[in-house]
Protein backbone atom coordinates (compact mmCIF):
# COMPACT_ATOMS: atom_id res chain seq x y z
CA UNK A 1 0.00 0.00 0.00
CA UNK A 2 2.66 2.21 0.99
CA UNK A 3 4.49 1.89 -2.26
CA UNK A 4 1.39 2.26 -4.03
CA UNK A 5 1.00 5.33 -2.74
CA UNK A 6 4.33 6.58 -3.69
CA UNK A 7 3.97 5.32 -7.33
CA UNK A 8 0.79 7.80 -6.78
CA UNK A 9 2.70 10.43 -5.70
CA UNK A 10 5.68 10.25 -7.90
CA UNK A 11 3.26 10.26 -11.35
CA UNK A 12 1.50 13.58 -9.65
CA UNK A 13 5.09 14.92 -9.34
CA UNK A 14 6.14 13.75 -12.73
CA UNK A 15 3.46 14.97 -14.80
CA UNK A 16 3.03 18.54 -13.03
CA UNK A 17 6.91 18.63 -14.13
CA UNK A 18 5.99 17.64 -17.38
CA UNK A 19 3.17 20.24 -17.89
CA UNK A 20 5.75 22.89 -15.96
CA UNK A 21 8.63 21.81 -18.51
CA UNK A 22 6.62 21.45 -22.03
CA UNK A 23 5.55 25.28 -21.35
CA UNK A 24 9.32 26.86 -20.50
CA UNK A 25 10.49 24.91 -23.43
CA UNK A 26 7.50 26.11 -25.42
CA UNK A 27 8.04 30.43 -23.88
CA UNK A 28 11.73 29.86 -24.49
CA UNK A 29 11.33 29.73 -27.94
CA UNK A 30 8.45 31.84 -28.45
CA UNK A 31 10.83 34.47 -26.49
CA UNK A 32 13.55 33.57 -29.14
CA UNK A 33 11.54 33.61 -32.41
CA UNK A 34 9.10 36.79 -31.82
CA UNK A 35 11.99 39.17 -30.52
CA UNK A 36 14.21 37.98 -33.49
CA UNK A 37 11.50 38.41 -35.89
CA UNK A 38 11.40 42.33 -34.25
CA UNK A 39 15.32 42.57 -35.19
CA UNK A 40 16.77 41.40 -32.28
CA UNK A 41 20.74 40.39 -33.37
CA UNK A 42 21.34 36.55 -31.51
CA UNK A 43 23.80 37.76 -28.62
CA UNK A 44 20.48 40.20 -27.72
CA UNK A 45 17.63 37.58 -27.72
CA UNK A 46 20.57 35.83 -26.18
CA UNK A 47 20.68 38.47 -23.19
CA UNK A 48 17.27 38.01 -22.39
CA UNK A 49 17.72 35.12 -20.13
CA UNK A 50 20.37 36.62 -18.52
CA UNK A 51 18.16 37.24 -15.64
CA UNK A 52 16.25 33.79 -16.30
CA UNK A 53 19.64 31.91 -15.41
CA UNK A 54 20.62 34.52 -12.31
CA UNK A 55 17.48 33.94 -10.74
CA UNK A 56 18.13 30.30 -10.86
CA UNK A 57 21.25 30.57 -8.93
CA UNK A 58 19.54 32.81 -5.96
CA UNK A 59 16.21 30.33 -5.98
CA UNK A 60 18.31 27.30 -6.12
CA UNK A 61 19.98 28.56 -2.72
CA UNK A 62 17.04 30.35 -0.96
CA UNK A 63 14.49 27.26 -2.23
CA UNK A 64 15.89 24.61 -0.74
CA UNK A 65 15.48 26.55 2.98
CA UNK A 66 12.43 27.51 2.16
CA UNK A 67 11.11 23.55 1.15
CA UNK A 68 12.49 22.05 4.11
CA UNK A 69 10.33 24.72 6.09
CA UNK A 70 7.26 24.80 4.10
CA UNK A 71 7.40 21.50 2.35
CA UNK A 72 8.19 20.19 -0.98
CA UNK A 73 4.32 20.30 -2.33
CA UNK A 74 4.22 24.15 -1.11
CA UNK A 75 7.40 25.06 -3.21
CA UNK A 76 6.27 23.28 -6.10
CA UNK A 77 2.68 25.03 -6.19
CA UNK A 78 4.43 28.11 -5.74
CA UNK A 79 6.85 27.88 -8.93
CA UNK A 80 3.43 26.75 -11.09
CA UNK A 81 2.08 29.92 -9.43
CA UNK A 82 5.06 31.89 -10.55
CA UNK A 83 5.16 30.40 -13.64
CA UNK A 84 1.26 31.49 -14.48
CA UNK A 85 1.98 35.06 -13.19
CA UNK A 86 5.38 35.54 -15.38
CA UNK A 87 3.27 33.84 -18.94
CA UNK A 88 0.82 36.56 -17.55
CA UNK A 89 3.46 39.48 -18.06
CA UNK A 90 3.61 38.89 -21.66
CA UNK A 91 0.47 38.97 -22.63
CA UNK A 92 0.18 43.19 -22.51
CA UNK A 93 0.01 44.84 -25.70
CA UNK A 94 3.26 44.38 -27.28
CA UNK A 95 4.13 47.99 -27.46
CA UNK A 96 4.99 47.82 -23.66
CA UNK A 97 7.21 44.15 -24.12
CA UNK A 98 10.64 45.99 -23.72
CA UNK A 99 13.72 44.32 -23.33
CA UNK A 100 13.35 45.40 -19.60
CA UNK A 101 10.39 44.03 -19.37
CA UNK A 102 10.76 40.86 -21.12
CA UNK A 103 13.97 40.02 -18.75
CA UNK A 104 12.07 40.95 -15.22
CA UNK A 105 9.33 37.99 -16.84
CA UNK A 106 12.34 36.30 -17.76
CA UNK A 107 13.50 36.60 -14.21
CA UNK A 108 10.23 35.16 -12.92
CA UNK A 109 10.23 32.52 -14.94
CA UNK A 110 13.23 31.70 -13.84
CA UNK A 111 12.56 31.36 -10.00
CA UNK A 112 9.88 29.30 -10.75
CA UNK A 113 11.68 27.09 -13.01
CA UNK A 114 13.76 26.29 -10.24
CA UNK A 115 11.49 25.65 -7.69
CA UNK A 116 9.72 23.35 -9.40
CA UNK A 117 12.89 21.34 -10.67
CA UNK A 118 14.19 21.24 -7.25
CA UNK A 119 10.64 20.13 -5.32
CA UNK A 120 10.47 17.31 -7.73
CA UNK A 121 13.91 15.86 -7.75
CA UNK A 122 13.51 16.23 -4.12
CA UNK A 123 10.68 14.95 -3.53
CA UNK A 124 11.65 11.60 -5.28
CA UNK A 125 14.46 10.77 -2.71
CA UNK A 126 11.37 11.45 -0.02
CA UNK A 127 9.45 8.50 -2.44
CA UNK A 128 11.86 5.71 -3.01
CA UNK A 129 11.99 3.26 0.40
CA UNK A 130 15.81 3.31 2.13
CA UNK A 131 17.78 1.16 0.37
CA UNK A 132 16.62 0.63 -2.84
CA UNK A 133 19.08 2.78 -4.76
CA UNK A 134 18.63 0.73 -8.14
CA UNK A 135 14.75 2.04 -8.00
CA UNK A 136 16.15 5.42 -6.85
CA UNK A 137 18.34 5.46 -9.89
CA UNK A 138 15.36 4.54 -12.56
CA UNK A 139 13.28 7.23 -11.28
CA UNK A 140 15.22 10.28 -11.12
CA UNK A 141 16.70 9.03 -14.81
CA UNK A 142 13.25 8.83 -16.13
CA UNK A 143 11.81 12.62 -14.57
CA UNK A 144 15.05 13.98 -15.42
CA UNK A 145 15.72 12.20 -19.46
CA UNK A 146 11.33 12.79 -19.76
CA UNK A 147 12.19 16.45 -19.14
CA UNK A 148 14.51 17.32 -21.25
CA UNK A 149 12.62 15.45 -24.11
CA UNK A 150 9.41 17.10 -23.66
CA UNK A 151 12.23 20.89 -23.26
CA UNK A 152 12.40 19.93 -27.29
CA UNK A 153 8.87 19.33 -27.80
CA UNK A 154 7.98 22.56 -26.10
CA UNK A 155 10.47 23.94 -29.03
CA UNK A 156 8.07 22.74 -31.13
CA UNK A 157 4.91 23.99 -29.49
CA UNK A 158 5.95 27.18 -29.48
CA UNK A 159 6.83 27.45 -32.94
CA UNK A 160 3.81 26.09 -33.76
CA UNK A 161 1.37 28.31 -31.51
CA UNK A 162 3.61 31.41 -32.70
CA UNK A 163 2.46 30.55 -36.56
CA UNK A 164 -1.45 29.62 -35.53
CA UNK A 165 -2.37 31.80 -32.95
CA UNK A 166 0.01 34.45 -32.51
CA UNK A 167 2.91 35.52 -29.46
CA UNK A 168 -0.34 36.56 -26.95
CA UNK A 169 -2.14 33.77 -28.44
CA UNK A 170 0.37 31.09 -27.52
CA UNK A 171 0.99 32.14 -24.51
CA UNK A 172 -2.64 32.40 -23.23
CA UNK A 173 -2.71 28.69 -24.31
CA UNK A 174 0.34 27.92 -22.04
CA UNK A 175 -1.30 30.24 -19.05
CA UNK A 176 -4.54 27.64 -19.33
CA UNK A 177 -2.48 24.46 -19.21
CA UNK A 178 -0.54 25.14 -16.34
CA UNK A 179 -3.83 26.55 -14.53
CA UNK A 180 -5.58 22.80 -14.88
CA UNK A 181 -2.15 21.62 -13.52
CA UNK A 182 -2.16 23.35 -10.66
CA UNK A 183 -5.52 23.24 -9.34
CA UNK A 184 -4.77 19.25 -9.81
CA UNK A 185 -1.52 19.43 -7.59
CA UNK A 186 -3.33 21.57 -5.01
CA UNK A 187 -6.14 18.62 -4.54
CA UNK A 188 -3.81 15.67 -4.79
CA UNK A 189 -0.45 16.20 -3.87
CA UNK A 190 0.62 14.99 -0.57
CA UNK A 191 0.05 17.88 1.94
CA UNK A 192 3.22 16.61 4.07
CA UNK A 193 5.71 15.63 1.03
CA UNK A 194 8.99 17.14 2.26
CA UNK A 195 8.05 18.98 5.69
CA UNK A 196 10.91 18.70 8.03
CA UNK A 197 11.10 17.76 11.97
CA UNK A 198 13.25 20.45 12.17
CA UNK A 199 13.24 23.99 11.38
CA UNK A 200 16.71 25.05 9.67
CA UNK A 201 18.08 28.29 10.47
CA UNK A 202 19.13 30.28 7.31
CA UNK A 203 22.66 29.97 7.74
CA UNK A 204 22.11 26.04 7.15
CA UNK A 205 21.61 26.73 3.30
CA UNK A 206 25.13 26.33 2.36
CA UNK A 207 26.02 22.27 2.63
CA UNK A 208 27.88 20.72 4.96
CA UNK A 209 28.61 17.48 2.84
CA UNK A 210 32.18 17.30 1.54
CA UNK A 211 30.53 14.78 -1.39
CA UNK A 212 27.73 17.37 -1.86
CA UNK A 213 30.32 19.92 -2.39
CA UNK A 214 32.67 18.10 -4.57
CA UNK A 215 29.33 17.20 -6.80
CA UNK A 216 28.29 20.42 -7.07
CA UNK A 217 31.72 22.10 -8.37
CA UNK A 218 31.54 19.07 -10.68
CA UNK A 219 28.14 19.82 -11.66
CA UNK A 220 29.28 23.59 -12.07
CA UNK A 221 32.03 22.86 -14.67
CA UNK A 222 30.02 20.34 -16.95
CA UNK A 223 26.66 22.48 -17.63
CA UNK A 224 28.85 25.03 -18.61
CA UNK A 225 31.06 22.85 -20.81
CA UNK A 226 27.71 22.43 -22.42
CA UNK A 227 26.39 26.24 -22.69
CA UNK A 228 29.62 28.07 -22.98
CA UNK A 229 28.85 26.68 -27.09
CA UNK A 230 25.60 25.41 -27.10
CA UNK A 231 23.51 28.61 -25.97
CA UNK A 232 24.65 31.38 -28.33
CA UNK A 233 28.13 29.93 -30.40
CA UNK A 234 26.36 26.99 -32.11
CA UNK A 235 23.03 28.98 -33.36
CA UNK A 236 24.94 32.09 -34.15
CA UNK A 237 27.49 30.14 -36.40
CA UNK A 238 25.31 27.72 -38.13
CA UNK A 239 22.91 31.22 -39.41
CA UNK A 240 25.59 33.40 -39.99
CA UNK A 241 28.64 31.15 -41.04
CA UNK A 242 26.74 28.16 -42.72
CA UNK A 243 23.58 30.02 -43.84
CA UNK A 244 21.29 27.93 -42.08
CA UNK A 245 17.96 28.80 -41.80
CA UNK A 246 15.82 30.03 -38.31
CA UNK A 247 13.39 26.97 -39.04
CA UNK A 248 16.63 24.92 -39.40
CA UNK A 249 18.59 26.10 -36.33
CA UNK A 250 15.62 25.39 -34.31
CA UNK A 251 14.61 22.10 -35.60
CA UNK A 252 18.45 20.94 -34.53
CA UNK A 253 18.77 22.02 -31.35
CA UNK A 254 14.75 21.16 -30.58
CA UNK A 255 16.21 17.43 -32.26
CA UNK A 256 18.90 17.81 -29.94
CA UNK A 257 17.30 18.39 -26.90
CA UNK A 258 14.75 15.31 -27.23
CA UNK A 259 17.50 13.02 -27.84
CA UNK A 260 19.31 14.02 -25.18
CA UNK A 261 16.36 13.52 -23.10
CA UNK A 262 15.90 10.00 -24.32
CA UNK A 263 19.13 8.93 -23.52
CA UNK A 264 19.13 10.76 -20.29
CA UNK A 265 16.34 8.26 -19.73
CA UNK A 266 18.20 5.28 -20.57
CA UNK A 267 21.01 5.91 -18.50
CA UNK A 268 20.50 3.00 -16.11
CA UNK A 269 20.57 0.57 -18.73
CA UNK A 270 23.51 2.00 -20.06
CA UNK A 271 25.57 2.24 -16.72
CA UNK A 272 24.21 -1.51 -15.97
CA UNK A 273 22.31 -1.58 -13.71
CA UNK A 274 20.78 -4.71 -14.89
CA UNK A 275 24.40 -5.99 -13.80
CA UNK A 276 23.72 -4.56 -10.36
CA UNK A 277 26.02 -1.83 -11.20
CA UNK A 278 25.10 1.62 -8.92
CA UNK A 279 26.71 4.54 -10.38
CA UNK A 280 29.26 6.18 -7.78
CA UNK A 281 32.20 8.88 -7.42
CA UNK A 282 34.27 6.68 -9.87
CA UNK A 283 31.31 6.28 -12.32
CA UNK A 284 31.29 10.59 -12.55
CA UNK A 285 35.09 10.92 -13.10
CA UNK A 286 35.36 8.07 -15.96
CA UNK A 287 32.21 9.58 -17.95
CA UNK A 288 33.68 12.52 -17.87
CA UNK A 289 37.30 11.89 -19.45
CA UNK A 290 35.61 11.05 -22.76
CA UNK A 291 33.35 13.99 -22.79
CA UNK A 292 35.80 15.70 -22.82
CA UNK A 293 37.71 14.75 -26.02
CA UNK A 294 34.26 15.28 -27.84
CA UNK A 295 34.62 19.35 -28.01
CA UNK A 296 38.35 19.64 -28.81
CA UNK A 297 38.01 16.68 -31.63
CA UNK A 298 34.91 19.18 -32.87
CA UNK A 299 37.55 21.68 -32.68
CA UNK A 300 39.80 20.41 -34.18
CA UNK A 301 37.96 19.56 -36.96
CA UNK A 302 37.03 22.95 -37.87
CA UNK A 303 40.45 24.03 -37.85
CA UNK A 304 41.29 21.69 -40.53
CA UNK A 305 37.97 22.72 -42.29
CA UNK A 306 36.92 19.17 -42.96
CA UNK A 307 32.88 19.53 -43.37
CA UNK A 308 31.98 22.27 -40.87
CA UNK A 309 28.37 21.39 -41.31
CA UNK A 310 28.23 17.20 -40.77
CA UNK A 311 30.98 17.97 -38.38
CA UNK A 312 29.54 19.90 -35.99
CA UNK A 313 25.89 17.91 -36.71
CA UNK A 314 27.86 14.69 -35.84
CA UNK A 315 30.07 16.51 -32.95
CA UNK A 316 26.73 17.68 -31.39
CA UNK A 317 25.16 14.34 -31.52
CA UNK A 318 27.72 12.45 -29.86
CA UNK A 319 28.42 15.10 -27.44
CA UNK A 320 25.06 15.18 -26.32
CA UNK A 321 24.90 11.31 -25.97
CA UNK A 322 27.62 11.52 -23.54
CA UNK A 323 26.68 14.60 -21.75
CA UNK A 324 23.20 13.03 -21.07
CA UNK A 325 24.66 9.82 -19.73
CA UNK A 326 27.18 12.08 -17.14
CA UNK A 327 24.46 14.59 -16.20
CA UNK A 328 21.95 11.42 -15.23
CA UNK A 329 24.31 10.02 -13.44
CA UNK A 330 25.13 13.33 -11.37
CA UNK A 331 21.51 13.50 -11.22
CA UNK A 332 21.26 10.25 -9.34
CA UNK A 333 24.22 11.05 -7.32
CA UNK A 334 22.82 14.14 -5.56
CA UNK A 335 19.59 12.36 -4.34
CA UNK A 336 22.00 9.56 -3.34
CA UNK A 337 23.60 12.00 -1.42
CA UNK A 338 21.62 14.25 -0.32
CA UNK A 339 20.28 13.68 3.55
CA UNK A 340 16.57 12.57 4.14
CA UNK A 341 15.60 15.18 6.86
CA UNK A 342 16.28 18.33 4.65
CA UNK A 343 16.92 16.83 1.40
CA UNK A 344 15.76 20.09 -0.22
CA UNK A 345 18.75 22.10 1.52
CA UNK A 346 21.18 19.86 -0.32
CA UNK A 347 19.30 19.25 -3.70
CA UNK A 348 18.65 23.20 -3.52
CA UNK A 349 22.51 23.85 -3.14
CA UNK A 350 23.70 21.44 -6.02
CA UNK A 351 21.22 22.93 -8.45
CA UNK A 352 22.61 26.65 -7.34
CA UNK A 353 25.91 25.73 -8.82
CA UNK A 354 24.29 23.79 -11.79
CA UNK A 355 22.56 27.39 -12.11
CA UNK A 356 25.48 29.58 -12.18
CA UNK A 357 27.24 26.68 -14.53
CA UNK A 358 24.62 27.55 -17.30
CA UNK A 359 24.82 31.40 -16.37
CA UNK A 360 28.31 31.56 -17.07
CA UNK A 361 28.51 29.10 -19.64
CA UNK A 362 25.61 31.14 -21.36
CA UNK A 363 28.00 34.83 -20.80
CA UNK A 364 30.95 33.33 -22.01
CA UNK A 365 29.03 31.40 -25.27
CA UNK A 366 28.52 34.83 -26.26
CA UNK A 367 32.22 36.71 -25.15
CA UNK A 368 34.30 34.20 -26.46
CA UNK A 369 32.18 33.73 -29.59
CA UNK A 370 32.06 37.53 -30.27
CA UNK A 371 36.50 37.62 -29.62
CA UNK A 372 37.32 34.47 -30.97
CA UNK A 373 34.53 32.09 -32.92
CA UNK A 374 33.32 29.01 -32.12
CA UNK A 375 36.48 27.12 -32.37
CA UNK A 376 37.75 28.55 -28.78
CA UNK A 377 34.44 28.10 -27.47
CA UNK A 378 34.99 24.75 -27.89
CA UNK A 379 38.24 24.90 -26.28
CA UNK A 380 36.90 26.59 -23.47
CA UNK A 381 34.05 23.77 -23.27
CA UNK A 382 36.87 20.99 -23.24
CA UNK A 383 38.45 22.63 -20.00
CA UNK A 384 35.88 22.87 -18.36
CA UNK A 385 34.76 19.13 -18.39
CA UNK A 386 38.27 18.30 -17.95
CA UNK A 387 38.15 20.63 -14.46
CA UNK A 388 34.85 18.33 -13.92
CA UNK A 389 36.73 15.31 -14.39
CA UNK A 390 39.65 16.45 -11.93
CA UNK A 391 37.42 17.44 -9.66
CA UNK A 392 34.88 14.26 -9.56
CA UNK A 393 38.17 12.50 -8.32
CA UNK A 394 37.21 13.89 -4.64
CA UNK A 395 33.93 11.81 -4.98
CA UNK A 396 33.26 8.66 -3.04
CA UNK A 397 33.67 5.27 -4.96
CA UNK A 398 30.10 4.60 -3.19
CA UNK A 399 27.22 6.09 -4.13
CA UNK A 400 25.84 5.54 -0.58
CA UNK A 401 27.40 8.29 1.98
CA UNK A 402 26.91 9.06 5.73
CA UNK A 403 26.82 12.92 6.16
């Protein structure tokens, strides 16, 4: 009965992370496509989520106090909430959508973003019985590959709302969905899910966990091995160096982001856990060392000018095959580690410096791009997973740690 009821729970979490997920993928774009189609240059569209990814960093830190007081259910009603009120924002008259504007939504957006990504990879450590890591591992792959998927079909949905009913149309569309969801998780999520014995004091946000902090430095360096020529580098060169197409640009990365998803999704398979095999500190550090090859052989590559196109089509692919499989396993890693009484406090912390990862990966994609092309972007992206991979050398061999 009792894991019935957290198979229960867990699908309430899941899909109100769905529904959350499919409309930021679906405003991301919608953000991207309208303001370019005003004459926006890449590196300014680019700048609008400036405050998107900040805000990530400060609710990633402040969230996980706040959870552990309130509970995981309040937190995650909340960033729905915020969610509703920031789609609400944009739908003024578009004489007063400024660039101002458009970032303070963006900045919303972006607070709830991460409170509802941290109360549901929270909430599953809360879910799973003690001890049964390999179910543990499954669960958090599946929310966190089932995200990123449905990120690329919410590429697509807002592509396709943009063409059929407009920017205030599409986003009125997104403001009903998540309305439905969150009158759903008010009735039937579990009123208790995350509340603490314990009351921490605010100076307990920062983690106490040596493998927490080792995780989340590691953490830091990979997302923004990814972004630093993912976010603005890659888009910007395939339009403006290979004459690619919007529709184009954003079919690939929407492509690209679904795959990723799907093999984020497989991961357990792939690790083998079928075998028995629990990921661990030693699992994060060998994943890594091949990662990091993938940017400098892309690099490399384009120096020689051998196919610039099916290069960096192929280089993407494989990159993001790899990068899923490392960022599912850190994924797994923080719930492993995380404690039970308070798990927000940790989870909140980790996903801080995943946060500030993207942010500076996302500032950099576009200084180093603008100074020296995508080439040292690259170059920049290969340090910093191979700073990941020297750092993941702190981590425990077991995945299971007393803090």
């Amino acid at each position: 009965m009792a894991m019935t009821r957290a198979v229960r729970q867990y699908a309430i979490v899941t899909g109100s992370y769905w529904a959350f997920t499919l409309t930021d993928g679906a405003l991301r774009m919608l953000v991207v496509l309208y303001f370019h189609n005003l004459g926006y240059s890449p590196l300014e569209v680019a700048m609008l989520f400036l405050f998107y990814e900040f805000f990530g960093v400060v609710t990633n830190l402040f969230g996980g106090w706040l959870a552990a007081r309130l509970g995981l259910n309040v937190t995650q009603n909340i960033g729905l909430a915020l969610q509703i009120s920031a789609l609400g924002m944009l739908l003024v008259d578009a004489s007063f959508l400024s660039v101002a504007y458009v970032m303070a939504a963006q900045a919303l957006s972006g607070v709830a973003k991460d409170l509802n990504k941290m109360s549901a990879k929270s909430s599953i450590k809360l879910l799973v019985p003690e001890g049964k890591e390999n179910k543990l591992y499954q669960w958090v792959a599946v929310l966190t590959g089932s995200k990123n998927a449905l990120k690329g079909v919410g590429f697509f949905l807002g592509g396709l709302l943009l063409t059929g009913l407009g920017f205030r149309g599409a986003i009125l569309c997104l403001v009903i969905l998540l309305i439905i969801v969150l009158f759903i998780t008010l009735i039937t999520l579990d009123q208790g899910l995350g509340k603490t014995r314990y009351k921490p004091k605010f100076t307990e946000m920062l983690s106490k966990s040596a493998s927490v902090n080792w995780l989340s430095a590691a953490r830091f360096f990979l997302f923004g091995s990814r972004d630093v020529w993912f976010v603005v580098a890659l888009p910007v060169y395939l339009q403006s160096q290979l004459d690619w197409g919007h529709i184009a640009v954003g079919t690939l990365l929407a492509m690209w982001v679904m795959g990723y998803g799907l093999v984020q999704s497989q991961a357990p398979k792939i690790t083998g856990t079928a075998r028995g095999a629990i990921p661990d500190g030693k699992t994060a550090k060998w994943l890594a060392l091949p990662l990091s090859l993938i940017p400098g052989g892309i690099a490399a590559l384009l120096f020689a000018g051998i196919q610039p196109d099916i290069t960096l089509i192929v280089g993407l692919l494989v990159f993001g095959a790899v990068f899923a499989v490392n960022s599912s396993v850190h994924s797994f890693l923080i719930v492993s580690y995380a404690r039970s009484e308070g798990v927000s406090l940790d989870v909140g912390f980790y996903y801080m410096a995943n946060a500030m990862g993207r942010l500076v990966g996302t500032v950099l994609s576009g200084i180093v791009y603008q100074v020296a092309g995508l080439q040292a972007c690259l170059l920049v992206s290969m340090v910093f997973v191979l700073a990941a991979y020297f750092i993941s050398i702190q981590l425990p061999d077991k995945s299971r740690v007393s803090v």
